[in-house]
C-alpha atoms as a PDB file:
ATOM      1  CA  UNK A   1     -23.832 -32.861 -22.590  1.00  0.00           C
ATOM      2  CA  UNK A   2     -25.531 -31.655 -25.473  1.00  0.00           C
ATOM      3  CA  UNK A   3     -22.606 -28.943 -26.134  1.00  0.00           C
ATOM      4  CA  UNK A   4     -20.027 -31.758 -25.866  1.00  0.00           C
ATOM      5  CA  UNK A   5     -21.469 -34.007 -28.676  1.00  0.00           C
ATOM      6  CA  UNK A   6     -21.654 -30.930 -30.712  1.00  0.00           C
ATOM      7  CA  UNK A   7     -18.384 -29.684 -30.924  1.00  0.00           C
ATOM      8  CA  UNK A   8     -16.461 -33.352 -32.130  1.00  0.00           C
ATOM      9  CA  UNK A   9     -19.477 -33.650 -34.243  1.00  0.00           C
ATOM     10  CA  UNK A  10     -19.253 -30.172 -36.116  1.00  0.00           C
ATOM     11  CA  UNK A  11     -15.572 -30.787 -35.991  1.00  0.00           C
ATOM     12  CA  UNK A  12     -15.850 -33.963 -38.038  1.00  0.00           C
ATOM     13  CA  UNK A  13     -18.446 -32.778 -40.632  1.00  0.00           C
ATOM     14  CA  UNK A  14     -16.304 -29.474 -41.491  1.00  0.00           C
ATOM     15  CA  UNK A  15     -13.225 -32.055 -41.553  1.00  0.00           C
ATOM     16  CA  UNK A  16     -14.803 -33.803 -44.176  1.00  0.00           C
ATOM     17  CA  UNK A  17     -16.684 -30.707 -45.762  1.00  0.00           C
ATOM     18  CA  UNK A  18     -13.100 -29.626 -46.613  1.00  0.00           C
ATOM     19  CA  UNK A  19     -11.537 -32.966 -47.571  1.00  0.00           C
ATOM     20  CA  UNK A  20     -14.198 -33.103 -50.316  1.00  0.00           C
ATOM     21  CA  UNK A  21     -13.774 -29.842 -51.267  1.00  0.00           C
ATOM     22  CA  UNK A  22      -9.653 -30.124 -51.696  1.00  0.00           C
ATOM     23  CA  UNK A  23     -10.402 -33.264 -53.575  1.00  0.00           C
ATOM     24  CA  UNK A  24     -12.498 -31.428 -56.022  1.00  0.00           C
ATOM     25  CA  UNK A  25     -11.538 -27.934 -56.284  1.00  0.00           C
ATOM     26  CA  UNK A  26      -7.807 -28.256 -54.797  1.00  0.00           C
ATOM     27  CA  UNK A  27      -6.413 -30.760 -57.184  1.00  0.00           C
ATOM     28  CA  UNK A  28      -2.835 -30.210 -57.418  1.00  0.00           C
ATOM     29  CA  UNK A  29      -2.152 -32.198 -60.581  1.00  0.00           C
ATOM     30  CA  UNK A  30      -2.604 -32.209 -64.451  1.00  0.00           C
ATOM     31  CA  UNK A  31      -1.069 -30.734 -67.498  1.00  0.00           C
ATOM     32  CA  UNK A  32       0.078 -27.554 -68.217  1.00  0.00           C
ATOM     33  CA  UNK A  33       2.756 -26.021 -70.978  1.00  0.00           C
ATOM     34  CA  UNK A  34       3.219 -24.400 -74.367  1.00  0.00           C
ATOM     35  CA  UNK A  35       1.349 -24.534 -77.993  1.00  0.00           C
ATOM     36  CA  UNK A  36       3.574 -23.599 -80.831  1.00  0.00           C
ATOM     37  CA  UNK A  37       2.479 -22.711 -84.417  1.00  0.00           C
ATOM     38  CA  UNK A  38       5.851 -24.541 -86.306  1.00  0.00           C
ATOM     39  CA  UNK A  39       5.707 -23.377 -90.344  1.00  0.00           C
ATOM     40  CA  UNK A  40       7.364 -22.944 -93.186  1.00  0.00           C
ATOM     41  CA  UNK A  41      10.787 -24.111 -94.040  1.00  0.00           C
ATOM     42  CA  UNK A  42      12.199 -26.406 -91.093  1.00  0.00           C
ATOM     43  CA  UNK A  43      15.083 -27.631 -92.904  1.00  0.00           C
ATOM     44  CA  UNK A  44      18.797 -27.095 -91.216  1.00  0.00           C
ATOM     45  CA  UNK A  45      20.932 -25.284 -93.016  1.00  0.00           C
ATOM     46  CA  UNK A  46      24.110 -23.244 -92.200  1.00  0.00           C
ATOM     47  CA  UNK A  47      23.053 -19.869 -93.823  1.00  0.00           C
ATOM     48  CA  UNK A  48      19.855 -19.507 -92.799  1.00  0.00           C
ATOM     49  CA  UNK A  49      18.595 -20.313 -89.265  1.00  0.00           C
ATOM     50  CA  UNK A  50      15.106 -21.979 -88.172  1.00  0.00           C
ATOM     51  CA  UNK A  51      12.170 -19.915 -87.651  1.00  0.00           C
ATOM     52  CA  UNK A  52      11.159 -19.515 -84.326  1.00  0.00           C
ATOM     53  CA  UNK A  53       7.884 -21.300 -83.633  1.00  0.00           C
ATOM     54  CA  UNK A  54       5.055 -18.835 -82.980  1.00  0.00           C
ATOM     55  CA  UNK A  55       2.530 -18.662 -79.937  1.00  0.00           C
ATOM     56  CA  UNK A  56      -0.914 -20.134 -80.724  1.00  0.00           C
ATOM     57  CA  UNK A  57      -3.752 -19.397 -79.236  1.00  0.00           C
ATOM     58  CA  UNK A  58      -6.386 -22.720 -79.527  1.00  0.00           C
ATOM     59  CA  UNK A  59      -7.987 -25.088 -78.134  1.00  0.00           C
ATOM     60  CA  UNK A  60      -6.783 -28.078 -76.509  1.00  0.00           C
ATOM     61  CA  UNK A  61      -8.940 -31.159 -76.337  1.00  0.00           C
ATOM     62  CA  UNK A  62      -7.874 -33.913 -73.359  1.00  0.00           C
ATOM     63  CA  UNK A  63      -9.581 -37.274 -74.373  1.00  0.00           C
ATOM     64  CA  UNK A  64      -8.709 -40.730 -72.523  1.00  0.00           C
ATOM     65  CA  UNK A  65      -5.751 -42.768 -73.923  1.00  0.00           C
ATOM     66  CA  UNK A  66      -6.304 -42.987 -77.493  1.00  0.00           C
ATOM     67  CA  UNK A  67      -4.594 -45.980 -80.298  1.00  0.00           C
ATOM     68  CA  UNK A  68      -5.014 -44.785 -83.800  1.00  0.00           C
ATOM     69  CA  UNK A  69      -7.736 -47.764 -83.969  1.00  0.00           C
ATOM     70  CA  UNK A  70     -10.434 -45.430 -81.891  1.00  0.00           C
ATOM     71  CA  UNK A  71      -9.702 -42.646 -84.670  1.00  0.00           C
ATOM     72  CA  UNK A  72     -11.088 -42.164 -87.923  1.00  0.00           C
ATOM     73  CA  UNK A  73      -8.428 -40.451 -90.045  1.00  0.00           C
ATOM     74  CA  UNK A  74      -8.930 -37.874 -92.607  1.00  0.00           C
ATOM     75  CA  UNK A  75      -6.585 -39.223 -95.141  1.00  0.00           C
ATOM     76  CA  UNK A  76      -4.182 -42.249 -94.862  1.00  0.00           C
ATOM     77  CA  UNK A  77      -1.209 -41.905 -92.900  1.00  0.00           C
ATOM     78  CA  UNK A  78      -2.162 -38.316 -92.311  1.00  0.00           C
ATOM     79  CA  UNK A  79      -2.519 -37.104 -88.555  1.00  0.00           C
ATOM     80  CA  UNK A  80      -5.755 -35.478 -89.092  1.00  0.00           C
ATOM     81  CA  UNK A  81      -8.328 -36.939 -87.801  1.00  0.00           C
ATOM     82  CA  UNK A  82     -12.144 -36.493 -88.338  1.00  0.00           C
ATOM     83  CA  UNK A  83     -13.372 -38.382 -85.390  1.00  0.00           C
ATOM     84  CA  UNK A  84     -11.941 -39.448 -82.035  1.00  0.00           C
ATOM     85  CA  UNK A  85     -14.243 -42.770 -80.340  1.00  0.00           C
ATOM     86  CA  UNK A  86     -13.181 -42.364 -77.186  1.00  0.00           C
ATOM     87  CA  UNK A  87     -14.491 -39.688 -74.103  1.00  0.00           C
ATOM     88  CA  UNK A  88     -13.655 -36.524 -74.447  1.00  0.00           C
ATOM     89  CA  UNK A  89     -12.347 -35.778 -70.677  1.00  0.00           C
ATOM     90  CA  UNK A  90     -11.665 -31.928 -70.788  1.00  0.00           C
ATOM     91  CA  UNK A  91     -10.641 -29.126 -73.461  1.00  0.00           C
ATOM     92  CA  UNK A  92      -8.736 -25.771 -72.105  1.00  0.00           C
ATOM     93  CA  UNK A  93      -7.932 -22.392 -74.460  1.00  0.00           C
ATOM     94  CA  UNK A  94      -4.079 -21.334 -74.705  1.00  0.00           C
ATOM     95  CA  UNK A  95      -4.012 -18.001 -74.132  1.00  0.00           C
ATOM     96  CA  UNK A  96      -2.216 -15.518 -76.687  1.00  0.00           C
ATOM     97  CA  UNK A  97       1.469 -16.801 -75.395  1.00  0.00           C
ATOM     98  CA  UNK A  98       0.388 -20.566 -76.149  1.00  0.00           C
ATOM     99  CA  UNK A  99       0.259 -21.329 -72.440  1.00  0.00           C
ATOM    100  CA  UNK A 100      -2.181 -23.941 -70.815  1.00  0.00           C
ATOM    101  CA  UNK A 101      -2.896 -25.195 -67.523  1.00  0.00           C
ATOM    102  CA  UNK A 102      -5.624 -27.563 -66.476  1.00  0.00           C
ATOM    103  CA  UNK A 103      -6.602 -29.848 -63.545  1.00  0.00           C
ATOM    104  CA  UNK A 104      -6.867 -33.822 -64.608  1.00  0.00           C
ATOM    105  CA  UNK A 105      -6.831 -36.455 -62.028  1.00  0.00           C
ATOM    106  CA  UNK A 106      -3.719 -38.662 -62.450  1.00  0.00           C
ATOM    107  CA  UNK A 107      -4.116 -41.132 -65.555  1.00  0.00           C
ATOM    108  CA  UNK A 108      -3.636 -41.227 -69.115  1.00  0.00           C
ATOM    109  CA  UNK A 109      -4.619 -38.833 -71.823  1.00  0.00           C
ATOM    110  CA  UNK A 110      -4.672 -38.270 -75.808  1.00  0.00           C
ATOM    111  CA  UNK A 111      -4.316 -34.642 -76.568  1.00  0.00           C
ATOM    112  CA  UNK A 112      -5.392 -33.091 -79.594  1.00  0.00           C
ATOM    113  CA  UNK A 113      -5.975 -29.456 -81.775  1.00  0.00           C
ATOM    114  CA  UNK A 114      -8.291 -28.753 -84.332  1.00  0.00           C
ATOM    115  CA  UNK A 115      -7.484 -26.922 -87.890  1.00  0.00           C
ATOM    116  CA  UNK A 116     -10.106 -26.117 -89.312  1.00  0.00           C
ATOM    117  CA  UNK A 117     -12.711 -28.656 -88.573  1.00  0.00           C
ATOM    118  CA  UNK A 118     -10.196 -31.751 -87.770  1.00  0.00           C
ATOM    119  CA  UNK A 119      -8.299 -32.811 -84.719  1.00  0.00           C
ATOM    120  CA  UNK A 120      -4.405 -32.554 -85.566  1.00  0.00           C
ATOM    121  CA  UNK A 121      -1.724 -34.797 -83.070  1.00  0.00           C
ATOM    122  CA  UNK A 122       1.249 -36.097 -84.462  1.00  0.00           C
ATOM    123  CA  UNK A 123       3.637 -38.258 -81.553  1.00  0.00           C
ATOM    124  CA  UNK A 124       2.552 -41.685 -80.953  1.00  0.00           C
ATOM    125  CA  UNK A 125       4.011 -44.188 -78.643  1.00  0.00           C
ATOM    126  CA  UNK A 126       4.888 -47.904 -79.135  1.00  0.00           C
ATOM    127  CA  UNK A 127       1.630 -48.947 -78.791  1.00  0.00           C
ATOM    128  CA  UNK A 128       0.215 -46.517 -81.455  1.00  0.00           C
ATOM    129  CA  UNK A 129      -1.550 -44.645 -78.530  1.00  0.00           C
ATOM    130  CA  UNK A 130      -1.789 -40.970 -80.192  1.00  0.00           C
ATOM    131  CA  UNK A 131      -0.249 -38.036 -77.701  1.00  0.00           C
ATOM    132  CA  UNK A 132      -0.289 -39.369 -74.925  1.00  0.00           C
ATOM    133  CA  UNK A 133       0.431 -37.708 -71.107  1.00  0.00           C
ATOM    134  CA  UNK A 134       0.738 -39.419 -68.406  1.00  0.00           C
ATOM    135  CA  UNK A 135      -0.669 -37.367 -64.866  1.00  0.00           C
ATOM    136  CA  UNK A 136       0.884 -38.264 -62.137  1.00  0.00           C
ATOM    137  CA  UNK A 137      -0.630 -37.710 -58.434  1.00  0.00           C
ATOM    138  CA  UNK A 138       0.568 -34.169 -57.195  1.00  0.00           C
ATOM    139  CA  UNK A 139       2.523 -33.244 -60.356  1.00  0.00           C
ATOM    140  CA  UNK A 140       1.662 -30.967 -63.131  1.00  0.00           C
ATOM    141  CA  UNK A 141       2.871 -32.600 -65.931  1.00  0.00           C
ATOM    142  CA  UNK A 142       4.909 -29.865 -68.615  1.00  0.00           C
ATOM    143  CA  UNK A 143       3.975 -30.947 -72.320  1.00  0.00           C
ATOM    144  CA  UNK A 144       4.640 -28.951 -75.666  1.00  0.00           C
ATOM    145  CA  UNK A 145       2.292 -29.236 -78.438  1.00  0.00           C
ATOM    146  CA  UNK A 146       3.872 -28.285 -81.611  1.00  0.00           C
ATOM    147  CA  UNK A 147       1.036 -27.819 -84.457  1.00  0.00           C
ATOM    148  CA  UNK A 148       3.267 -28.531 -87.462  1.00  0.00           C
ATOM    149  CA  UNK A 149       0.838 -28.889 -89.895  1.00  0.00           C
ATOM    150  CA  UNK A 150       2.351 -26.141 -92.531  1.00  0.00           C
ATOM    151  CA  UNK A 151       6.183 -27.251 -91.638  1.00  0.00           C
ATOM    152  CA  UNK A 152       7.999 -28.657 -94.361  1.00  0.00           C
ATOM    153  CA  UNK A 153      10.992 -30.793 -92.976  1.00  0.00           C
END
């Protein structure tokens, strides 16, 4: 009798055991893409084509949703900001090719890069919410951050 309780009852802990363990460790959905370095000239012109944007190897911070009214900007209308008043969620280093992955649970996000000692993001949506990505459940989603802080357009 003792061997038949057992067996259903190991059964169901090492069901759950793993349940847990794919909720944690086996996400299967977050963000994941490309960090260019866009400088210089940007500025169509017939004669001369575009530079190619350039790898960059940084940091990406992943805060929740953020409006321009949780940031304190570093100058007016500039998108450098010296402090971001919401939760920092994750950050994740590009490697040398400017590629990213990392695991978020599905929601929304605010990404951001430094320079120097500031957080850069430039795309905001209707609702001044500043980078956001939206995570779907069981989807990577593919962003590109383009750090055009040196363009000239």
């Amino acid at each position: 009798m003792r061997n038949k309780l057992g067996l259903p009852a190991l059964a169901f802990l090492m069901l759950t055991v793993l349940s847990s363990y794919t909720c944690i460790f086996g996400r299967k959905e977050g963000i994941r893409g490309l960090i260019h370095l866009v400088k210089g000239n940007q500025m169509p012109s017939p004669s001369r084509p575009l530079p190619a944007p350039e790898p960059l190897q940084t940091t990406l911070y992943i805060y929740e949703l953020t409006n321009i009214s949780q940031v304190t900007r570093s100058e007016a209308y500039a998108p450098f900001y010296t402090a971001i008043n919401t939760r920092l969620i994750k950050q994740v280093n590009s490697n040398k090719k400017g590629e990213f992955k990392v695991k978020l649970p599905p929601g929304q996000y605010s990404i951001f890069i430094k320079k120097d000692d500031r957080f850069y993001a430039n795309l905001f949506d209707e609702k001044n919410n500043i980078a956001p990505v939206t995570v779907a459940k069981g989807k990577y989603t593919e962003v590109e951050v383009r750090a055009d802080y040196d363009a000239v357009y």
